[in-house]
PDB file of N, CA and C in Angstrom:
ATOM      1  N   UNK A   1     -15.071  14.617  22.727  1.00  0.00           N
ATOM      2  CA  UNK A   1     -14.646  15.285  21.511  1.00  0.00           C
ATOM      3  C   UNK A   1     -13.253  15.900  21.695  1.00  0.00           C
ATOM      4  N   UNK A   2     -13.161  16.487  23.370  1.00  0.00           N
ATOM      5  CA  UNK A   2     -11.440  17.244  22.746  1.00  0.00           C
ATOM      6  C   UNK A   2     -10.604  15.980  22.866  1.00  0.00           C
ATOM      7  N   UNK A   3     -11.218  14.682  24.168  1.00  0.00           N
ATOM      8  CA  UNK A   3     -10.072  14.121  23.812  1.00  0.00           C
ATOM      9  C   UNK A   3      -9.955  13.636  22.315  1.00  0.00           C
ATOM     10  N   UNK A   4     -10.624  13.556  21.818  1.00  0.00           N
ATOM     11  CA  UNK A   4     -10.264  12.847  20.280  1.00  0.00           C
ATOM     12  C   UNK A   4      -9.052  13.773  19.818  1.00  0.00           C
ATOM     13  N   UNK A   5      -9.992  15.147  19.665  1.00  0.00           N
ATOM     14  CA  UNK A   5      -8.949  16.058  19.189  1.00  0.00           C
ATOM     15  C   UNK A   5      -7.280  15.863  20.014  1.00  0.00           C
ATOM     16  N   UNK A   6      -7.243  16.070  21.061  1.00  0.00           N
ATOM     17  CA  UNK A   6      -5.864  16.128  21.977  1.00  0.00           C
ATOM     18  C   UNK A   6      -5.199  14.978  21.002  1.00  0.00           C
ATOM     19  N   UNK A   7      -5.869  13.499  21.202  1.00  0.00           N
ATOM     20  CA  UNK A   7      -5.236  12.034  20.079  1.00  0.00           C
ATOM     21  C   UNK A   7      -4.817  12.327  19.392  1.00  0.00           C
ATOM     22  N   UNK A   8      -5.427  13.074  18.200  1.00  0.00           N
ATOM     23  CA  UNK A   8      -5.359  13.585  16.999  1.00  0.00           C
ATOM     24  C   UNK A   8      -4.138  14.460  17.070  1.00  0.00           C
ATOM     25  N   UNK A   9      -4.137  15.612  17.822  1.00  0.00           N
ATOM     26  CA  UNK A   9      -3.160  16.630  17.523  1.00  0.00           C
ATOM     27  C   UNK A   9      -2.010  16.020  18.272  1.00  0.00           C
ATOM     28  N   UNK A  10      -1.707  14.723  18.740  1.00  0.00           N
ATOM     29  CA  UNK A  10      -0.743  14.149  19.479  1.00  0.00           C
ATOM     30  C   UNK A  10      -0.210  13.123  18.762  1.00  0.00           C
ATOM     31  N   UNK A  11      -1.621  12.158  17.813  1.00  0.00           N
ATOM     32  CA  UNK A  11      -0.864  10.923  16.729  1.00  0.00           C
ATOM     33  C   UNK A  11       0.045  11.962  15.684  1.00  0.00           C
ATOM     34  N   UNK A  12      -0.630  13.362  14.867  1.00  0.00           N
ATOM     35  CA  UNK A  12       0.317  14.382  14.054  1.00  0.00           C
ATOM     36  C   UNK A  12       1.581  14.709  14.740  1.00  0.00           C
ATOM     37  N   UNK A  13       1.858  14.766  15.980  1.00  0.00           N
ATOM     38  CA  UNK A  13       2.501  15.378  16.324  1.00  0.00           C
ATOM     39  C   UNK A  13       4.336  14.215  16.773  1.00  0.00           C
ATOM     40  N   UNK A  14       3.588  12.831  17.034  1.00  0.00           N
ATOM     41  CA  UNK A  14       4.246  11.624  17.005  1.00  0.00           C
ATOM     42  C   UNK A  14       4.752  11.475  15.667  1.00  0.00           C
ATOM     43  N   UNK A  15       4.144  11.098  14.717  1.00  0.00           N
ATOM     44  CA  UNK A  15       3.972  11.266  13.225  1.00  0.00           C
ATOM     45  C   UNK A  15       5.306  12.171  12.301  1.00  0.00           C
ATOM     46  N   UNK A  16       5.024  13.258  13.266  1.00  0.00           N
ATOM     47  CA  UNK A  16       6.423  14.674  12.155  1.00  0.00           C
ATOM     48  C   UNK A  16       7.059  14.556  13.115  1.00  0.00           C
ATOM     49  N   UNK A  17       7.342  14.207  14.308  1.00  0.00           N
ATOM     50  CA  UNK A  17       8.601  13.798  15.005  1.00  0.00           C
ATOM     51  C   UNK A  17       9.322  12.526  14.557  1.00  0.00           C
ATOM     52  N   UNK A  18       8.864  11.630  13.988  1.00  0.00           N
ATOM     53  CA  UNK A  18       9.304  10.403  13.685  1.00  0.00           C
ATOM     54  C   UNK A  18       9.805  10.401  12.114  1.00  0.00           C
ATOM     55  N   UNK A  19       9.086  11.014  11.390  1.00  0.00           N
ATOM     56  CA  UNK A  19       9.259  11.395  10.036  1.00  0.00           C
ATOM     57  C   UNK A  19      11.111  12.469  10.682  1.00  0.00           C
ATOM     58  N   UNK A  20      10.890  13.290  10.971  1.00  0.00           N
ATOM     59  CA  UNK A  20      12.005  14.324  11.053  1.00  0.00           C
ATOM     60  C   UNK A  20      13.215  13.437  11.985  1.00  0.00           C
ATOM     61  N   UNK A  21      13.165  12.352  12.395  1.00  0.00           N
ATOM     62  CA  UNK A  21      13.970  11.945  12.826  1.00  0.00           C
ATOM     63  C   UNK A  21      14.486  10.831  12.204  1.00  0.00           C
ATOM     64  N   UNK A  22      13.646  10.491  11.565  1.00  0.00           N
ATOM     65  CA  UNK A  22      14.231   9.320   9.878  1.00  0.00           C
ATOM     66  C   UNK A  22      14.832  10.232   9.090  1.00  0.00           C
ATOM     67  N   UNK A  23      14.305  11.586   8.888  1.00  0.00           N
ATOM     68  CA  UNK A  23      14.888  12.414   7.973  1.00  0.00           C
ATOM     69  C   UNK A  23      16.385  12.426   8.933  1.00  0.00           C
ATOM     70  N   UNK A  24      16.799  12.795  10.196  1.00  0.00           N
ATOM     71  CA  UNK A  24      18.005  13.055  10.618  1.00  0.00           C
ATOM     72  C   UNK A  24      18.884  11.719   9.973  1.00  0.00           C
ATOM     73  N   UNK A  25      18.102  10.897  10.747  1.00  0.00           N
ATOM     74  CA  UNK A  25      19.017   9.692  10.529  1.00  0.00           C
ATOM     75  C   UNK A  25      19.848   9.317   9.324  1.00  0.00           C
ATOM     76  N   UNK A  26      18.736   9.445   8.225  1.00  0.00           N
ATOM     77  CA  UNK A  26      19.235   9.504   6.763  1.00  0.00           C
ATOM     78  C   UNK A  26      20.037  10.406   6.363  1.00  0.00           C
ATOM     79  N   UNK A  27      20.248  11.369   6.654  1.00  0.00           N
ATOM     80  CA  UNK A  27      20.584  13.036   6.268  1.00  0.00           C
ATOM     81  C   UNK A  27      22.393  12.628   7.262  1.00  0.00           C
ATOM     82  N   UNK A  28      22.453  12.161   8.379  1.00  0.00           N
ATOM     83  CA  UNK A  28      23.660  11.956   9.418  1.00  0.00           C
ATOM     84  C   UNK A  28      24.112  10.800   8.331  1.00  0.00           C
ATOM     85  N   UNK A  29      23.482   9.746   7.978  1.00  0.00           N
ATOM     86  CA  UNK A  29      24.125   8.506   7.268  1.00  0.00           C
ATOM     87  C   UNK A  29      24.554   8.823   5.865  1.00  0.00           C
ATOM     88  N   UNK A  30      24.023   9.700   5.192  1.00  0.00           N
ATOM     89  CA  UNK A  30      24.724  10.239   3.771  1.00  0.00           C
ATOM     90  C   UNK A  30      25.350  11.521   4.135  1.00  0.00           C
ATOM     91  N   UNK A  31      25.706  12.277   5.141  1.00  0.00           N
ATOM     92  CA  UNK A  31      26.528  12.780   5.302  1.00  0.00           C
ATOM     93  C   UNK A  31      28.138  12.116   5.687  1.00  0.00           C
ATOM     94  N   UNK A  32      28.041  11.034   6.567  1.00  0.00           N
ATOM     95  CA  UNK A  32      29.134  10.183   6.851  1.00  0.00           C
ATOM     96  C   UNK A  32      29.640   9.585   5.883  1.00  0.00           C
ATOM     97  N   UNK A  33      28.415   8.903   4.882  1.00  0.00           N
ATOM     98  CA  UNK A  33      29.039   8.552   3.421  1.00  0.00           C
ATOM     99  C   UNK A  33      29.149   9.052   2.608  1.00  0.00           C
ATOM    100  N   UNK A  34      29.277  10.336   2.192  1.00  0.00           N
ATOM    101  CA  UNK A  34      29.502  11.397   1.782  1.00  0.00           C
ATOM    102  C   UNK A  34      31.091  11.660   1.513  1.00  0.00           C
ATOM    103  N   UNK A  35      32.287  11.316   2.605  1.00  0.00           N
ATOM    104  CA  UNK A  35      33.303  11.236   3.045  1.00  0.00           C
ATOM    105  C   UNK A  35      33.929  10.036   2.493  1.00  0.00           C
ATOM    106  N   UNK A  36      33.344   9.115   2.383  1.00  0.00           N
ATOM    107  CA  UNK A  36      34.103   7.878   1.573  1.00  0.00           C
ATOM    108  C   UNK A  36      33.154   7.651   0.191  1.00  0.00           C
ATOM    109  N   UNK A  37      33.507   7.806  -0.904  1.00  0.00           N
ATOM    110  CA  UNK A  37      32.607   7.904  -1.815  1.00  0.00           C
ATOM    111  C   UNK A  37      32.329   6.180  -2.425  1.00  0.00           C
ATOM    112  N   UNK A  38      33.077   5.125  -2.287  1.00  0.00           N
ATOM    113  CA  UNK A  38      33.144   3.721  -2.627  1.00  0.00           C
ATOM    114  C   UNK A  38      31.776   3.374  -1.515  1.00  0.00           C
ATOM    115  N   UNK A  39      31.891   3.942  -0.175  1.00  0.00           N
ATOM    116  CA  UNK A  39      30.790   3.852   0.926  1.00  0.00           C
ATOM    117  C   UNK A  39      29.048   4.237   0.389  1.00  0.00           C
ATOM    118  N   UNK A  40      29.677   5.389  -0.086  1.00  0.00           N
ATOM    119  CA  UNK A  40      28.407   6.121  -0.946  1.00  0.00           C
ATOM    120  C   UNK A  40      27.603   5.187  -1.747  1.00  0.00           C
ATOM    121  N   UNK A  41      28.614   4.923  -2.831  1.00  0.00           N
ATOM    122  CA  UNK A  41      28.073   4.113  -3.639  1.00  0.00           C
ATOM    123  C   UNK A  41      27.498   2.838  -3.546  1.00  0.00           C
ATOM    124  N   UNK A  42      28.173   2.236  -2.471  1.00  0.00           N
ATOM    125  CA  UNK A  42      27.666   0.651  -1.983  1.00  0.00           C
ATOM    126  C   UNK A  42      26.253   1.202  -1.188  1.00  0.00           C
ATOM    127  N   UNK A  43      25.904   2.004  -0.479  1.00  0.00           N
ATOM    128  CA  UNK A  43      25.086   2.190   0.025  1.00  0.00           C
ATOM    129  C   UNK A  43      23.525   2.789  -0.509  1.00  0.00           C
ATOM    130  N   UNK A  44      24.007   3.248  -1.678  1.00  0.00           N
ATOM    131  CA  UNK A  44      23.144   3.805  -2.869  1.00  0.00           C
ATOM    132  C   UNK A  44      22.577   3.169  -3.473  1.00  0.00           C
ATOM    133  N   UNK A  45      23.306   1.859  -4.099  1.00  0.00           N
ATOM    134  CA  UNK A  45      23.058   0.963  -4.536  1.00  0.00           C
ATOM    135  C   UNK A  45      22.000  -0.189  -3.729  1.00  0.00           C
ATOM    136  N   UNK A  46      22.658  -0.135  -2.611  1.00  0.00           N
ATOM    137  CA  UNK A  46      22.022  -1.001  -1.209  1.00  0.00           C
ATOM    138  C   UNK A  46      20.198  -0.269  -1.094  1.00  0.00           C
ATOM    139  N   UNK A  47      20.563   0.865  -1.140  1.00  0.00           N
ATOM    140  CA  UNK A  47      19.164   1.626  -0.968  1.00  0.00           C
ATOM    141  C   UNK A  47      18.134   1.266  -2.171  1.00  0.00           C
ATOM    142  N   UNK A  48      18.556   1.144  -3.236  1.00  0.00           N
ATOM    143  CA  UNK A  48      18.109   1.078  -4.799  1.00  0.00           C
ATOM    144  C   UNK A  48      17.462  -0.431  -4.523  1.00  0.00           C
ATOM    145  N   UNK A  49      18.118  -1.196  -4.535  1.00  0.00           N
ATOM    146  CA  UNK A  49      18.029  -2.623  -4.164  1.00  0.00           C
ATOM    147  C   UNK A  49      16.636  -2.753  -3.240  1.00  0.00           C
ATOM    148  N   UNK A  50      16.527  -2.244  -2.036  1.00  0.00           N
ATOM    149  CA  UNK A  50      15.898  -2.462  -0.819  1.00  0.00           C
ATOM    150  C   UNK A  50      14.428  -1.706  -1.136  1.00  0.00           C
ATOM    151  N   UNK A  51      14.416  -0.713  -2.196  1.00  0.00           N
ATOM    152  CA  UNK A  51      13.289   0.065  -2.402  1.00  0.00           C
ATOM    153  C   UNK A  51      12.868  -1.314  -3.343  1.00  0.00           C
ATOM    154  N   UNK A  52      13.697  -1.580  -4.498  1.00  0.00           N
ATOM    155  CA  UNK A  52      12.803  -2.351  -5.613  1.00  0.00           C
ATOM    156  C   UNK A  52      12.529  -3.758  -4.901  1.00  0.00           C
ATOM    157  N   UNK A  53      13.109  -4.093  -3.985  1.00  0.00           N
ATOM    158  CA  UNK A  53      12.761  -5.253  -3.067  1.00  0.00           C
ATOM    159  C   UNK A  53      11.135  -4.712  -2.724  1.00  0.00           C
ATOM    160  N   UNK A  54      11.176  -3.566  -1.757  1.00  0.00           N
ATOM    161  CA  UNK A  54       9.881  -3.220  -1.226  1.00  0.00           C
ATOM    162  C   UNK A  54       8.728  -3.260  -2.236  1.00  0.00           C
ATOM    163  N   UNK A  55       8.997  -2.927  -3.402  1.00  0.00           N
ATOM    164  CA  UNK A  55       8.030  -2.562  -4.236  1.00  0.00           C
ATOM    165  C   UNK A  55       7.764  -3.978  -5.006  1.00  0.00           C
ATOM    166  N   UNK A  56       8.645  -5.071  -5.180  1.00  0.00           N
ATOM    167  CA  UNK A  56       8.105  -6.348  -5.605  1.00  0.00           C
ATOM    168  C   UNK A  56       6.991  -6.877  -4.396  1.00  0.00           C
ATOM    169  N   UNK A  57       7.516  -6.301  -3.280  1.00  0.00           N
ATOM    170  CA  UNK A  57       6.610  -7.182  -2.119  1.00  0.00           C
ATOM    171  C   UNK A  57       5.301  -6.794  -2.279  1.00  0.00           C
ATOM    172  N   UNK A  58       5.549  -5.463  -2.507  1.00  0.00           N
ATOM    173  CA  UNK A  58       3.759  -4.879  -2.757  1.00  0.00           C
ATOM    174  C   UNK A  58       3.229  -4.858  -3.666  1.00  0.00           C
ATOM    175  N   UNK A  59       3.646  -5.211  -4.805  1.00  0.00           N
ATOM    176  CA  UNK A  59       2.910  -5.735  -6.076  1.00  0.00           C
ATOM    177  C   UNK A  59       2.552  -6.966  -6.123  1.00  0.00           C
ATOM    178  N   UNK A  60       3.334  -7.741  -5.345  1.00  0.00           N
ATOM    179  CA  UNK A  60       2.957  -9.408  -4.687  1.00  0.00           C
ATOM    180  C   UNK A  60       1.432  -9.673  -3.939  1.00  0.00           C
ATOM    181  N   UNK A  61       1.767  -8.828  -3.049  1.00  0.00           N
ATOM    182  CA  UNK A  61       0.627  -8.092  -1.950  1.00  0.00           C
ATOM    183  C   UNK A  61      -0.617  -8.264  -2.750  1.00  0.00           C
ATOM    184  N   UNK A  62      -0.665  -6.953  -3.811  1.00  0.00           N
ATOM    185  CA  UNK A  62      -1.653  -6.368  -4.235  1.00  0.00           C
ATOM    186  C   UNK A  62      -2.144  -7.629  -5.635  1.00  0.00           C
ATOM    187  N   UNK A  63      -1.347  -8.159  -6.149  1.00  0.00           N
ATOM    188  CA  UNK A  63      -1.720  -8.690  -6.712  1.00  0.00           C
ATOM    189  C   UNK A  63      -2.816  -9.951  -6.304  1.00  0.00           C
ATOM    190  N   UNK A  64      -1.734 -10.052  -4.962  1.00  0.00           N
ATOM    191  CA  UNK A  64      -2.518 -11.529  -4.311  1.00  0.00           C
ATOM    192  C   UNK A  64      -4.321 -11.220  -4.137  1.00  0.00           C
ATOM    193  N   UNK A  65      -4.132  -9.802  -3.168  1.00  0.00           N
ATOM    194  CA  UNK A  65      -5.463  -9.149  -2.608  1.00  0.00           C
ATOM    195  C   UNK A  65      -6.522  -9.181  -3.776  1.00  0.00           C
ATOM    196  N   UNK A  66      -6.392  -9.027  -5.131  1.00  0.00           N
ATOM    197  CA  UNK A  66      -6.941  -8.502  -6.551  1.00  0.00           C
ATOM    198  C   UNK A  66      -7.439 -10.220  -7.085  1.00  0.00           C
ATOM    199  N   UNK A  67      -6.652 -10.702  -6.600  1.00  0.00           N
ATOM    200  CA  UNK A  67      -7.128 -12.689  -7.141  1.00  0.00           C
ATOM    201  C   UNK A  67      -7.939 -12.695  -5.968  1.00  0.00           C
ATOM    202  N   UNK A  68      -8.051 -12.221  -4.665  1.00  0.00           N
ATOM    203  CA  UNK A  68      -8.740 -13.041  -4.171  1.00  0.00           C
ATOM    204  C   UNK A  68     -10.278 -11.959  -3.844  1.00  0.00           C
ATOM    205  N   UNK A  69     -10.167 -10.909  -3.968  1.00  0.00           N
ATOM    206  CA  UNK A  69     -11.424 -10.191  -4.778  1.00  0.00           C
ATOM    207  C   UNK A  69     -12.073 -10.897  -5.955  1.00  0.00           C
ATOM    208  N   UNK A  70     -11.391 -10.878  -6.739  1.00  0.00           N
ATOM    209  CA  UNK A  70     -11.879 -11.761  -8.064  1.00  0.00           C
ATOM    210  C   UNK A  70     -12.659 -12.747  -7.553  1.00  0.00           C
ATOM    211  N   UNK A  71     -11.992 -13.863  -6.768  1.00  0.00           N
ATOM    212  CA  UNK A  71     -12.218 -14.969  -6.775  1.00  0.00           C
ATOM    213  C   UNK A  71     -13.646 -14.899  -5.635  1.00  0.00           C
ATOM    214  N   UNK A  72     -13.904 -13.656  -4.691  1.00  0.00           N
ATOM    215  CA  UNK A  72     -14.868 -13.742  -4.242  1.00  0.00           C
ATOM    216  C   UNK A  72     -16.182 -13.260  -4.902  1.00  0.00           C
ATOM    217  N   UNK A  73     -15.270 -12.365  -6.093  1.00  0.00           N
ATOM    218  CA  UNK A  73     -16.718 -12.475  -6.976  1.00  0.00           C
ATOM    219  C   UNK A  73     -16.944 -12.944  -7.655  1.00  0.00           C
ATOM    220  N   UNK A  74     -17.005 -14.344  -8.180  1.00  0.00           N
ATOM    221  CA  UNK A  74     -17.237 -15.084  -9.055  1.00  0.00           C
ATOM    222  C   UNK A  74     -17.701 -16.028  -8.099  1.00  0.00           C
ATOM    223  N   UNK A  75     -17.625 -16.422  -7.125  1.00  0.00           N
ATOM    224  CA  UNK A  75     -18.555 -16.878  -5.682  1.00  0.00           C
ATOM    225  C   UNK A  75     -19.545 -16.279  -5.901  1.00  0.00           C
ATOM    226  N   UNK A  76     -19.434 -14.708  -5.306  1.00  0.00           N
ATOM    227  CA  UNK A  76     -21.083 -14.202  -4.790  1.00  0.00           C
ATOM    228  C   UNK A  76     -22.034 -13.858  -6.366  1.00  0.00           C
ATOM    229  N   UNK A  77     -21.520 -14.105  -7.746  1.00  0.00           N
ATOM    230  CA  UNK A  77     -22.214 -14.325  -8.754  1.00  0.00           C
ATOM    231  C   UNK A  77     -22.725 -15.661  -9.039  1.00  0.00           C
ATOM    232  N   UNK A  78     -21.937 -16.711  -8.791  1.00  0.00           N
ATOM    233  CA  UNK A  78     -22.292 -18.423  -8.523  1.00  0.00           C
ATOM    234  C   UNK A  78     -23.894 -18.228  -7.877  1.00  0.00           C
ATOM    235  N   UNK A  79     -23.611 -17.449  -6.904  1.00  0.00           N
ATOM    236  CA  UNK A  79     -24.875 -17.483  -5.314  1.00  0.00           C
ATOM    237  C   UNK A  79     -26.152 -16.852  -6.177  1.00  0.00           C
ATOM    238  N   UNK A  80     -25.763 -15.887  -6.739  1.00  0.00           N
ATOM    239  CA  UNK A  80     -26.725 -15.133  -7.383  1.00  0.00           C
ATOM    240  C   UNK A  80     -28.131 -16.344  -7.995  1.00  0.00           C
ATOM    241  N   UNK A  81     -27.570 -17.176  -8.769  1.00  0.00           N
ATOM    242  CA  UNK A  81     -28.661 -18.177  -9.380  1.00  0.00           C
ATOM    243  C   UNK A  81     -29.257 -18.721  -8.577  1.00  0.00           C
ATOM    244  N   UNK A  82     -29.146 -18.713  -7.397  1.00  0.00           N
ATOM    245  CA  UNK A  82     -29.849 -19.327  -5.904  1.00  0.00           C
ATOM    246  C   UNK A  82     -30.593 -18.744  -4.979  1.00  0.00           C
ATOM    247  N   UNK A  83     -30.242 -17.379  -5.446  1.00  0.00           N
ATOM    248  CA  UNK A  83     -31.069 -16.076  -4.861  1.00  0.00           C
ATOM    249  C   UNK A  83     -32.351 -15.909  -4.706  1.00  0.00           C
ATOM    250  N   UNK A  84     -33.154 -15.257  -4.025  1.00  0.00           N
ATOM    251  CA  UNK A  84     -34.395 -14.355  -4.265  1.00  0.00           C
ATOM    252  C   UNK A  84     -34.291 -12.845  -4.024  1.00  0.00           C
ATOM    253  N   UNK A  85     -34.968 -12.515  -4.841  1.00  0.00           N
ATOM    254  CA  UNK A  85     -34.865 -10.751  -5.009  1.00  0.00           C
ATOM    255  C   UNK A  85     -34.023  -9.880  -4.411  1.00  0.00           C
ATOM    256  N   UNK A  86     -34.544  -9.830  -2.553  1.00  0.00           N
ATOM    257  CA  UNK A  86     -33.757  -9.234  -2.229  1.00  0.00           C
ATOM    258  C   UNK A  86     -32.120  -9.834  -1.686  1.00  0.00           C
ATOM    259  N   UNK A  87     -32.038 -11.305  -1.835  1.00  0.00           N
ATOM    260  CA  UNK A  87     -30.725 -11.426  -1.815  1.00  0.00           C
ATOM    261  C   UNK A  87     -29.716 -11.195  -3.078  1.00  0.00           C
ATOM    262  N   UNK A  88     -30.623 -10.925  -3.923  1.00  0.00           N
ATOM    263  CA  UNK A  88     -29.903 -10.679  -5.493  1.00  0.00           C
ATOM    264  C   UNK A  88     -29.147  -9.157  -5.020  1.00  0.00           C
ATOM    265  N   UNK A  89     -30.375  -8.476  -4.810  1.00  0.00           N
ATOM    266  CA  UNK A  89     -29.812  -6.674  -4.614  1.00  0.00           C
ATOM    267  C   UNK A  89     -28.731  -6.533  -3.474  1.00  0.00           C
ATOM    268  N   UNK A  90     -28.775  -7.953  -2.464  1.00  0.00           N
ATOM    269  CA  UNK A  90     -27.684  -7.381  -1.296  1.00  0.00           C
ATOM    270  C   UNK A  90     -26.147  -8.132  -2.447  1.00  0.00           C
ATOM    271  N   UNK A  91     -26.640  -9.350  -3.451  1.00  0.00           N
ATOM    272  CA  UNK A  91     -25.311  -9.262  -3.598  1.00  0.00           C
ATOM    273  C   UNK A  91     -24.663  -8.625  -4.628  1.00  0.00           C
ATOM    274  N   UNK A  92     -25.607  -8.169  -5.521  1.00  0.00           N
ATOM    275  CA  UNK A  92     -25.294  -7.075  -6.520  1.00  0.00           C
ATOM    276  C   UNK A  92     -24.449  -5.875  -6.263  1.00  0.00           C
ATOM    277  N   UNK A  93     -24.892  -5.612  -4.641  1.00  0.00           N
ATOM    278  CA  UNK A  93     -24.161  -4.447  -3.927  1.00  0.00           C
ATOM    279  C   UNK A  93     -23.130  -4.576  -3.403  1.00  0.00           C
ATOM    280  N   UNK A  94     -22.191  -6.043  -3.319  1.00  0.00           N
ATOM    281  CA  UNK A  94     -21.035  -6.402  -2.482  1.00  0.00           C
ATOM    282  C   UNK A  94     -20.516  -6.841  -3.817  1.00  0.00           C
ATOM    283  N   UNK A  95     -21.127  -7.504  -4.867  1.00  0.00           N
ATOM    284  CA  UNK A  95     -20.127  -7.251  -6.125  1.00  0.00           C
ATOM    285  C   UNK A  95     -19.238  -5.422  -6.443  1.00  0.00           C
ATOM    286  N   UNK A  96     -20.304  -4.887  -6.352  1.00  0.00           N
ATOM    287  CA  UNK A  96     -20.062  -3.833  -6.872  1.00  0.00           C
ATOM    288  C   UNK A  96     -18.943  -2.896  -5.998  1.00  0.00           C
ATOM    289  N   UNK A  97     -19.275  -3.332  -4.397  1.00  0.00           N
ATOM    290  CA  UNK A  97     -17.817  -2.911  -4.103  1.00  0.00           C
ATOM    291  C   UNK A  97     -16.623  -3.330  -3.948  1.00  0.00           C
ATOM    292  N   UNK A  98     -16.887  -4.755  -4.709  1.00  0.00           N
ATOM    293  CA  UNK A  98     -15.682  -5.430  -4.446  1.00  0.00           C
ATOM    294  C   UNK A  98     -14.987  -5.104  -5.891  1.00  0.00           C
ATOM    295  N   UNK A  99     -15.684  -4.549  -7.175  1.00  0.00           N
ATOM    296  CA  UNK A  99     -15.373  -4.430  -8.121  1.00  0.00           C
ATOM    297  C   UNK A  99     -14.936  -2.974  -8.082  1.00  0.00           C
ATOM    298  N   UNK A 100     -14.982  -2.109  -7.251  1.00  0.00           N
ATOM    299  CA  UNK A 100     -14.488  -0.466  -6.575  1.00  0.00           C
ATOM    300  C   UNK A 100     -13.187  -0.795  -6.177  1.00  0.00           C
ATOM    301  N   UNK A 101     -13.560  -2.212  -5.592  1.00  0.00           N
ATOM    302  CA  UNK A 101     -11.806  -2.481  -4.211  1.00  0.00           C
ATOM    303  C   UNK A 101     -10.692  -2.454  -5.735  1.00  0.00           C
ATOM    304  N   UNK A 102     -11.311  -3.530  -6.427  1.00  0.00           N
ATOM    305  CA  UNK A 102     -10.192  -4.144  -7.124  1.00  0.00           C
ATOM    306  C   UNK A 102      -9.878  -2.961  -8.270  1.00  0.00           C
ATOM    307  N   UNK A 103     -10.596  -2.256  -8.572  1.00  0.00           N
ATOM    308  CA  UNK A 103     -10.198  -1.180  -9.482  1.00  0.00           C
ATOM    309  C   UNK A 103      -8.845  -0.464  -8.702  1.00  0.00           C
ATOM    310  N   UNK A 104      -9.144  -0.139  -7.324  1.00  0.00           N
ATOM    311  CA  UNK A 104      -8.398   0.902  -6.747  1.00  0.00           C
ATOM    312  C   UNK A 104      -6.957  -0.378  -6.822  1.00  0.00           C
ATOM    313  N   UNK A 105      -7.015  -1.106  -6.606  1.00  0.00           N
ATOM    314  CA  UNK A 105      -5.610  -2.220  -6.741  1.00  0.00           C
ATOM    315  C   UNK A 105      -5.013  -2.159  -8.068  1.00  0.00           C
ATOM    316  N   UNK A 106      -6.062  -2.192  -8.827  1.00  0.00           N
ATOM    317  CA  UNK A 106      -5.503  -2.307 -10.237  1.00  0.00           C
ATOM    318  C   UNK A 106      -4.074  -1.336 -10.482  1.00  0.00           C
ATOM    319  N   UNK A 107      -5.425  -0.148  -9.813  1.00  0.00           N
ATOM    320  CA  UNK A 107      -4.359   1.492 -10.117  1.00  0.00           C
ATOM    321  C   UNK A 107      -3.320   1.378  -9.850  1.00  0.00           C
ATOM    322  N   UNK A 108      -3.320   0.743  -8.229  1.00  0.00           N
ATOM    323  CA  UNK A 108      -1.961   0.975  -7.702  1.00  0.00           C
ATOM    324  C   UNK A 108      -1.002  -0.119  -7.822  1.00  0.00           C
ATOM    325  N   UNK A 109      -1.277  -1.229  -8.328  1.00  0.00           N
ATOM    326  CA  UNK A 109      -0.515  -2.051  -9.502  1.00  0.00           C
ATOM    327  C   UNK A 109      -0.088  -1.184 -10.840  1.00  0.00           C
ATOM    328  N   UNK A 110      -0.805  -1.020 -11.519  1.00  0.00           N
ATOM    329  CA  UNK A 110      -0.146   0.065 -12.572  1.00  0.00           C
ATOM    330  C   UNK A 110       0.973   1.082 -11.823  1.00  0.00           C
ATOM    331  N   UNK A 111       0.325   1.253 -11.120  1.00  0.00           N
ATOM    332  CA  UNK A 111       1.286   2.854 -10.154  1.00  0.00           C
ATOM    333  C   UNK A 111       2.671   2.186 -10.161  1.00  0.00           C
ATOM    334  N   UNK A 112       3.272   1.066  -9.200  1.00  0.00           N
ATOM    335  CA  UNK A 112       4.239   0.013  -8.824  1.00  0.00           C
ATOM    336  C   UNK A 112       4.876   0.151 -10.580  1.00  0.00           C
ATOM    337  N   UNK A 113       4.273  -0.794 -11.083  1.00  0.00           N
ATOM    338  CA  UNK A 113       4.487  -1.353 -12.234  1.00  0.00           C
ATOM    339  C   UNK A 113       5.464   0.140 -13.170  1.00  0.00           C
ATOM    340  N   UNK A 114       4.729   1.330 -13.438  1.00  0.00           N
ATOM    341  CA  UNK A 114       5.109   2.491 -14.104  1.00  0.00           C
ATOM    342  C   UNK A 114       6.645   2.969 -13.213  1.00  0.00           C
ATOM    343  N   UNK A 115       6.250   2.732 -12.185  1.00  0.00           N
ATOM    344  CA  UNK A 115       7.678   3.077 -10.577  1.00  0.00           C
ATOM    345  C   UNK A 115       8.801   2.623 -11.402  1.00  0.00           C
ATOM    346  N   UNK A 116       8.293   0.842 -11.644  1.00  0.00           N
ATOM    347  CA  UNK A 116       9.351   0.256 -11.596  1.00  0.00           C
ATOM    348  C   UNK A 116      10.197   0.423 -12.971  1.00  0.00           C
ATOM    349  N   UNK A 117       9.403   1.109 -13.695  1.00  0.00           N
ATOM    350  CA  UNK A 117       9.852   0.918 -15.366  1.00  0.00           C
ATOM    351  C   UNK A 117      11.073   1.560 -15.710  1.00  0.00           C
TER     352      UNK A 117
END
């Protein structure tokens, strides 16, 4: 148990060192461009670019993940007509969280989608 804890208070502690040192990095790189303002701007722009890049990739992602949920439940409903009882209830129960998964995708497709608007 403490080692977990020690992990724990050591992955947090890796974690806000790495965060605070992206923060330097960023914070040293718009301070330098700060000084040439044409620099600024190409780099602003560059940043703008590279976020809506990131965020097509993960709506790509998520979209892909959400077809292929779908597509496994319309499988394990196929199976259903082939069933007996209790294989009905085990797959009634893996629909149902696969229909939890894809909700939570949905969201965060909408989420992306509203980002990007």
């Amino acid at each position: 148990m403490q080692i977990n804890n020690s992990l724990n208070s050591l992955s947090q502690y890796v974690k806000v060192n790495s965060n605070e040192e992206n923060q330097n990095s960023k914070n040293q790189e718009q301070n330098a461009l700060a000084q040439d303002p044409a620099q600024a701007l190409n780099a602003q722009n560059n940043t703008q670019q590279d976020s809506s890049s990131n965020s097509e990739d993960k709506l790509t992602e998520l979209t892909q993940k959400l077809a292929e949920i779908q597509a496994k439940i319309v499988e394990l409903t196929a199976k259903m007509s082939k069933a007996n009882e209790d294989q009905i209830k085990s797959i009634e129960s893996q629909i149902a969280t696969l229909n939890a998964q894809a909700s939570t995708i949905q969201a965060q497709i909408q989420e992306l989608q509203s980002q990007q608007a």
